[in-house]
N, C-alpha and C. Protein backbone atom coordinates (compact mmCIF):
# COMPACT_ATOMS: atom_id res chain seq x y z
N UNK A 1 112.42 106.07 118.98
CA UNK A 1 111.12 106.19 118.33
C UNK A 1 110.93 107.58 117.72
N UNK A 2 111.32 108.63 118.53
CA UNK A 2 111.29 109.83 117.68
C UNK A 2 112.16 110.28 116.42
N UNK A 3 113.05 109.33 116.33
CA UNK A 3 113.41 109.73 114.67
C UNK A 3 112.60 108.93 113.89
N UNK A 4 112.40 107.57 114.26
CA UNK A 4 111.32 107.02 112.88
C UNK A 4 109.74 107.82 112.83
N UNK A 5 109.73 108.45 113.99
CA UNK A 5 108.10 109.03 113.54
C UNK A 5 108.72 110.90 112.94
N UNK A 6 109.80 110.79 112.93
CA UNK A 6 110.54 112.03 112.31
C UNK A 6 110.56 111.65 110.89
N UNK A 7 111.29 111.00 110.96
CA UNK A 7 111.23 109.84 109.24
C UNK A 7 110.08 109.89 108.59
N UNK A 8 108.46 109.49 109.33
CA UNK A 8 107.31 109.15 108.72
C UNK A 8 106.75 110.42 108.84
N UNK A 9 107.37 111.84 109.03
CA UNK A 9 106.31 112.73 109.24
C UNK A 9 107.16 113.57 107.56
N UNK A 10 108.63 113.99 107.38
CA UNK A 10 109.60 113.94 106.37
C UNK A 10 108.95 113.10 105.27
N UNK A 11 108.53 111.82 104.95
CA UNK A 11 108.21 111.18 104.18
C UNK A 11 106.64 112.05 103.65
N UNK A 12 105.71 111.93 104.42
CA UNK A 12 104.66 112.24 104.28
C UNK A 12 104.97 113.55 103.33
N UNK A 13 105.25 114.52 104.09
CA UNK A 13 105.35 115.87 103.46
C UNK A 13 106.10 115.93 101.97
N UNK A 14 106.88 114.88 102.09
CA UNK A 14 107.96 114.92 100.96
C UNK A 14 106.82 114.11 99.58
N UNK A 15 106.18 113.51 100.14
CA UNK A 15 105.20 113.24 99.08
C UNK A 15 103.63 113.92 99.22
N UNK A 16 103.61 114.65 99.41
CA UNK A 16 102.79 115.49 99.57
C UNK A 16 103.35 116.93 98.21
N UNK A 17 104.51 117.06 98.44
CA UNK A 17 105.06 117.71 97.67
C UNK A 17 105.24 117.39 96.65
N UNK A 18 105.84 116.17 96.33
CA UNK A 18 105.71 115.80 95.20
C UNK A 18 104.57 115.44 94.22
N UNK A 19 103.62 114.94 95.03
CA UNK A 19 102.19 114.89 94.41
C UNK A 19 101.75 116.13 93.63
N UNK A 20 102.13 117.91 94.90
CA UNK A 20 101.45 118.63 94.62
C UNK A 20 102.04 119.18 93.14
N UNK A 21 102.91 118.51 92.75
CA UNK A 21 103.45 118.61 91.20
C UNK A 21 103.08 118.28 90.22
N UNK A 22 101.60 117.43 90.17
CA UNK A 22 101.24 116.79 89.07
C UNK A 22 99.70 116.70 89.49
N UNK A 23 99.28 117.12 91.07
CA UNK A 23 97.46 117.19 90.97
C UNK A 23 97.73 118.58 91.60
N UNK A 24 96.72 119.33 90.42
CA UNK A 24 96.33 120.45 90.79
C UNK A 24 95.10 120.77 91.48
N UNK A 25 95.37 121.00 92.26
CA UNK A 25 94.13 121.62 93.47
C UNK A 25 92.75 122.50 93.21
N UNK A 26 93.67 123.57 92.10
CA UNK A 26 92.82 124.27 91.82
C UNK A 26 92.12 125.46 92.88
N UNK A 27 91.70 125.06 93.90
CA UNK A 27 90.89 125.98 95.07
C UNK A 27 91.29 124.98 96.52
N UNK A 28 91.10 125.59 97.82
CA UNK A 28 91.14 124.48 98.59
C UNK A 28 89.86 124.68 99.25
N UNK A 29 88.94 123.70 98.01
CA UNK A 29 87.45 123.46 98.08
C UNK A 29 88.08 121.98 98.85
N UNK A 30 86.89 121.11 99.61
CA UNK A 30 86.89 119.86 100.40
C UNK A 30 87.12 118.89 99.15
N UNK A 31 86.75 119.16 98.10
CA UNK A 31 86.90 118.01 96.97
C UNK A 31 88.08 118.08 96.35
N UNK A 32 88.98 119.55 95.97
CA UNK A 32 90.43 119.25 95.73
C UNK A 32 91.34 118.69 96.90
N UNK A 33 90.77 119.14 97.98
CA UNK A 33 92.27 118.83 98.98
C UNK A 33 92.10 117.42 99.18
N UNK A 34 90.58 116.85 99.10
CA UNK A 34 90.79 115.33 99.02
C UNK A 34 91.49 114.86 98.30
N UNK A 35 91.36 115.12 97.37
CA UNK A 35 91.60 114.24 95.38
C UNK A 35 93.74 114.43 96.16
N UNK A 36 93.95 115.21 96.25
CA UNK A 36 95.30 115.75 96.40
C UNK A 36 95.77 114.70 97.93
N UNK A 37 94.85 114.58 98.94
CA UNK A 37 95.68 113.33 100.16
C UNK A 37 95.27 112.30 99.50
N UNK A 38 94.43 112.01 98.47
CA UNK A 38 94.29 110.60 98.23
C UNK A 38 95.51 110.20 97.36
N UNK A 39 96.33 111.21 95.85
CA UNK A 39 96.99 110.77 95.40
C UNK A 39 98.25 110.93 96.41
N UNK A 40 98.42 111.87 97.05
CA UNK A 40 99.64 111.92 98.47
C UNK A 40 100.04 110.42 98.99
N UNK A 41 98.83 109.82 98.90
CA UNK A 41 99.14 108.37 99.60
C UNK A 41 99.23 107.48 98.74
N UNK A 42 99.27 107.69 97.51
CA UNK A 42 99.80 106.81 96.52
C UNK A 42 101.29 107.25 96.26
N UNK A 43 101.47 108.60 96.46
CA UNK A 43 103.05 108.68 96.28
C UNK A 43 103.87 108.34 97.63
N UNK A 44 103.33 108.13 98.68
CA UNK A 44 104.03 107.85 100.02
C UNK A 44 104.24 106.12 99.86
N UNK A 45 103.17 105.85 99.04
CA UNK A 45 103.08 104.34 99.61
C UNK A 45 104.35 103.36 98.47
N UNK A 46 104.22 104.43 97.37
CA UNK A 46 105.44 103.94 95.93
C UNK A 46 106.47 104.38 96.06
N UNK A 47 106.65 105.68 96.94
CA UNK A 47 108.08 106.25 97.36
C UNK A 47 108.98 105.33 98.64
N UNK A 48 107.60 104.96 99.74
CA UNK A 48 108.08 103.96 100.49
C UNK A 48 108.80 102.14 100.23
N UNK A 49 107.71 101.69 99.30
CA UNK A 49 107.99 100.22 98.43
C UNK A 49 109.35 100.82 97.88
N UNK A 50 109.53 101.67 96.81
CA UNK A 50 109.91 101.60 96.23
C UNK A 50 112.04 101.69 96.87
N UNK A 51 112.06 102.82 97.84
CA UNK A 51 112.73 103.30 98.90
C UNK A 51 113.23 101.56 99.76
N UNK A 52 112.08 101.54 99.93
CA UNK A 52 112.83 100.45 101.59
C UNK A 52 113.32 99.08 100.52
N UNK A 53 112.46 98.88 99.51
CA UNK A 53 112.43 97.42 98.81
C UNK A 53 113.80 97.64 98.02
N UNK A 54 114.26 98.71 97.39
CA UNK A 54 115.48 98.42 96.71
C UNK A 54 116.78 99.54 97.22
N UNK A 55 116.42 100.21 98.46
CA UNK A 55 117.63 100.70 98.96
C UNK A 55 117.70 101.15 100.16
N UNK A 56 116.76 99.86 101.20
CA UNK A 56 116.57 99.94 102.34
C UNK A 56 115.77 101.04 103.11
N UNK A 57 115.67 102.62 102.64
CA UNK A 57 115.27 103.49 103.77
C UNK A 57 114.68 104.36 103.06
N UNK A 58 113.16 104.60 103.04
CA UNK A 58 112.63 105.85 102.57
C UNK A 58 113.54 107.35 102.48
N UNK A 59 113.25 108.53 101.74
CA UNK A 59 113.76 109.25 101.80
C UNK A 59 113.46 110.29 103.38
N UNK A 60 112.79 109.87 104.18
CA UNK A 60 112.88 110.23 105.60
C UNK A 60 113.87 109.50 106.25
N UNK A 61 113.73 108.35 106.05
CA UNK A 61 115.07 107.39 106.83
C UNK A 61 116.56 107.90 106.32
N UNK A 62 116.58 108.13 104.89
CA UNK A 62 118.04 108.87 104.88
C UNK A 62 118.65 109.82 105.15
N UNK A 63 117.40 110.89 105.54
CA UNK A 63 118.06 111.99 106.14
C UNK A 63 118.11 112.19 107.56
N UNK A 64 117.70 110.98 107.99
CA UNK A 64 117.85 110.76 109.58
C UNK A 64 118.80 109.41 109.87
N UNK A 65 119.62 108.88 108.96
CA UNK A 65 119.87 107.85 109.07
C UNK A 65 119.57 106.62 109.76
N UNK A 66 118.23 105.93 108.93
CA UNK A 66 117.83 105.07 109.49
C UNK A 66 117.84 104.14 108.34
N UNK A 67 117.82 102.55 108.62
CA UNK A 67 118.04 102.06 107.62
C UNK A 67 117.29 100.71 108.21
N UNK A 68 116.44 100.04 106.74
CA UNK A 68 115.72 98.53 107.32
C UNK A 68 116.76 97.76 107.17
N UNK A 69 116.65 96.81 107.82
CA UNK A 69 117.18 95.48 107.24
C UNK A 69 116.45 94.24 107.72
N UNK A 70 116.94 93.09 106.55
CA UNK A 70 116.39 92.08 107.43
C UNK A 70 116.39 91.51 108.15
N UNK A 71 115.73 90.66 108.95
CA UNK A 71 116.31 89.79 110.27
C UNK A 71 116.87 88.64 110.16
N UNK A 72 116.31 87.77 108.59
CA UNK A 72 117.15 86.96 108.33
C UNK A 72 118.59 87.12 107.43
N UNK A 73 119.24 88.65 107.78
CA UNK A 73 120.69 88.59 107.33
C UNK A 73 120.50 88.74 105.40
N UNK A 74 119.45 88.73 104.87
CA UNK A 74 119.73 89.03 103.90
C UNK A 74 119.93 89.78 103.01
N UNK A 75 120.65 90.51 101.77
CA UNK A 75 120.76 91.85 101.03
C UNK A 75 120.30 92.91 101.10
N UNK A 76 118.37 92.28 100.45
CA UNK A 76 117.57 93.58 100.11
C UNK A 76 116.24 93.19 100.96
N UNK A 77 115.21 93.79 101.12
CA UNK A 77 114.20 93.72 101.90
C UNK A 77 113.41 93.54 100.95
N UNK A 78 113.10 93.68 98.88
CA UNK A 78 112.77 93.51 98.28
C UNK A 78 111.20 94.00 98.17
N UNK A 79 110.86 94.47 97.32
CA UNK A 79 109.54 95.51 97.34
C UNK A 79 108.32 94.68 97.78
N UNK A 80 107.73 93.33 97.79
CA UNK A 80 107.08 92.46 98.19
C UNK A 80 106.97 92.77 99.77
N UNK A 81 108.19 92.92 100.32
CA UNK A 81 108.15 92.42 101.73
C UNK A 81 108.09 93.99 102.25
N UNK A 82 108.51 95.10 101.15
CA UNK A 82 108.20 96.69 101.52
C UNK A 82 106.95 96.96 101.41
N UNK A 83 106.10 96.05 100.85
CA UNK A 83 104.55 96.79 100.30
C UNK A 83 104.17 96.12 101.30
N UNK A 84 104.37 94.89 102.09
CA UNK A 84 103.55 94.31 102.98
C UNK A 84 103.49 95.51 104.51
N UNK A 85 105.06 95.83 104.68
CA UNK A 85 105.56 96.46 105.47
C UNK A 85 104.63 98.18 105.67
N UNK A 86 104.50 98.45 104.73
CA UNK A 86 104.29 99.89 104.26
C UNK A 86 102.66 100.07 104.26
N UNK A 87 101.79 98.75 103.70
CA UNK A 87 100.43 98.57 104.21
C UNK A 87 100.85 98.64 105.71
N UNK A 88 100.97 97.81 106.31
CA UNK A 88 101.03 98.00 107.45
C UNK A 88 101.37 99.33 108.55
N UNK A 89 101.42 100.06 108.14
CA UNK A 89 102.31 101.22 108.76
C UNK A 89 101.39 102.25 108.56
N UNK A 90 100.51 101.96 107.03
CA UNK A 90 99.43 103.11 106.81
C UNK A 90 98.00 102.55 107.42
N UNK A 91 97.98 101.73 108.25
CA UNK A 91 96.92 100.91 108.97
C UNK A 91 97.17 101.50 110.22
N UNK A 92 98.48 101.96 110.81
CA UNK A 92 99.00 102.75 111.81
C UNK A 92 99.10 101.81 112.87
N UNK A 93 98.01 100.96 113.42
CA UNK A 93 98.12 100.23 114.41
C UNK A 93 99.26 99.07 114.93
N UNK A 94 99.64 98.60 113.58
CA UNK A 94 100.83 97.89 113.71
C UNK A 94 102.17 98.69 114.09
N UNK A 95 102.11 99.92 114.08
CA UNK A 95 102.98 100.95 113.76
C UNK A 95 103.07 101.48 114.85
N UNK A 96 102.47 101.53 116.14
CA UNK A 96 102.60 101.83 117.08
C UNK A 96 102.43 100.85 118.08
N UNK A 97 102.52 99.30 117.66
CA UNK A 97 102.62 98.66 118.29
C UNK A 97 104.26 97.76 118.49
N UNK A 98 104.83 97.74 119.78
CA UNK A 98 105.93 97.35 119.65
C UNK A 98 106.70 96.46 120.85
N UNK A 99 107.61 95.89 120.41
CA UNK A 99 108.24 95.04 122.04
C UNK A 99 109.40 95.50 122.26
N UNK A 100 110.12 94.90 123.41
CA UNK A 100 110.69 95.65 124.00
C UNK A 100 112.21 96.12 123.46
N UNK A 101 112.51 95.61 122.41
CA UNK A 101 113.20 96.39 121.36
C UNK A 101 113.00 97.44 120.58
N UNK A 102 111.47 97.75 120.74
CA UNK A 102 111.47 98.73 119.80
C UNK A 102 111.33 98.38 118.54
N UNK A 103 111.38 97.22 118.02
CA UNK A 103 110.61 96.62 116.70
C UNK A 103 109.57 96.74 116.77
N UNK A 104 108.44 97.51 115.46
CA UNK A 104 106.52 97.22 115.56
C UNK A 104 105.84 96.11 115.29
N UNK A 105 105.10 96.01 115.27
CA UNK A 105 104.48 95.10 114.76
C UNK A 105 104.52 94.81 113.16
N UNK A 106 104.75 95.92 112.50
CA UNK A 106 105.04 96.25 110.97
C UNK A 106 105.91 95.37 110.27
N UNK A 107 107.03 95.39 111.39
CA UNK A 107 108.16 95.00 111.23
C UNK A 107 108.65 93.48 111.66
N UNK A 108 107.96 92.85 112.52
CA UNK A 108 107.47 91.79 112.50
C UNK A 108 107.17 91.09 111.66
N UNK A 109 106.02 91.74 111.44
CA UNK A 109 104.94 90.43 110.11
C UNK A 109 106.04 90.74 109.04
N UNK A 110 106.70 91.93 108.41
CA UNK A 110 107.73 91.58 107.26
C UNK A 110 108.89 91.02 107.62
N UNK A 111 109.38 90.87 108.47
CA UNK A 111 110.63 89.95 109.03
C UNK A 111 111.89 91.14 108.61
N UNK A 112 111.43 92.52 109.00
CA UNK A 112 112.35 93.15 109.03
C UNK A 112 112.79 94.51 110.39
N UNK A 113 113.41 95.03 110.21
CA UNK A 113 114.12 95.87 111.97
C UNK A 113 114.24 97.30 111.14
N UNK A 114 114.28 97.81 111.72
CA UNK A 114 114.81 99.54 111.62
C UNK A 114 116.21 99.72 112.39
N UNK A 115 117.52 100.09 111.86
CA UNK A 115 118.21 100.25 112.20
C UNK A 115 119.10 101.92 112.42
N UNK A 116 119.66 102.46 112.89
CA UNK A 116 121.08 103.06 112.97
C UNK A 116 122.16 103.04 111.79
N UNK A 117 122.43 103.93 111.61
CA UNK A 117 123.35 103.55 110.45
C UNK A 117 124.51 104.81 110.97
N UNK A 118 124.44 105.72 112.03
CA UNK A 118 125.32 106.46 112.27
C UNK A 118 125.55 106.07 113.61
């Protein structure tokens, strides 16, 4: 569990950064630093779809080698079943909910696992 919440903390920041490339803050008055986590979570949530749905693992999962896959054995996890996945995860509760594998609840409702890849 502590590399995927290593993964989701890497992710965050990594779009946080990238956001801070295109909304300018300006001051860190309460109304820029909002405007700036609100688009943060539009780049976490398109970096994530975009990441797990066409090459399995956010850019936190690759530098920790972690990788989704599906449970029914198939290719790609496909951005449909990443956006369902990825709502879920920014709801948090599914995300810390888990059985005794260590699958969340996240991961469940998309019919997909977090794996090892080293």
């Amino acid at each position: 569990m502590g590399r995927r919440l290593l993964a989701l903390i890497v992710d965050t920041v990594f779009a946080t950064l990238v956001t801070s490339l295109f909304v300018h803050t300006g001051s860190l008055s309460p109304d820029h630093v909002q405007t700036l986590n609100y688009w943060s979570l539009v780049t976490w949530f398109l970096l994530n779809v975009i990441g797990v749905g066409f090459f399995a693992a956010s850019p936190g999962m690759v530098l920790l080698k972690l990788r989704v896959a599906r449970v029914d054995g198939a290719s790609y996890v496909f951005p449909l079943r990443a956006a369902v996945r990825t709502v879920l995860i920014a709801v948090l509760l599914p995300a810390v909910v888990w059985d005794r594998d260590h699958r969340g609840l996240h991961d469940k409702v998309a019919g997909t696992i977090v794996v090892s890849v080293s």
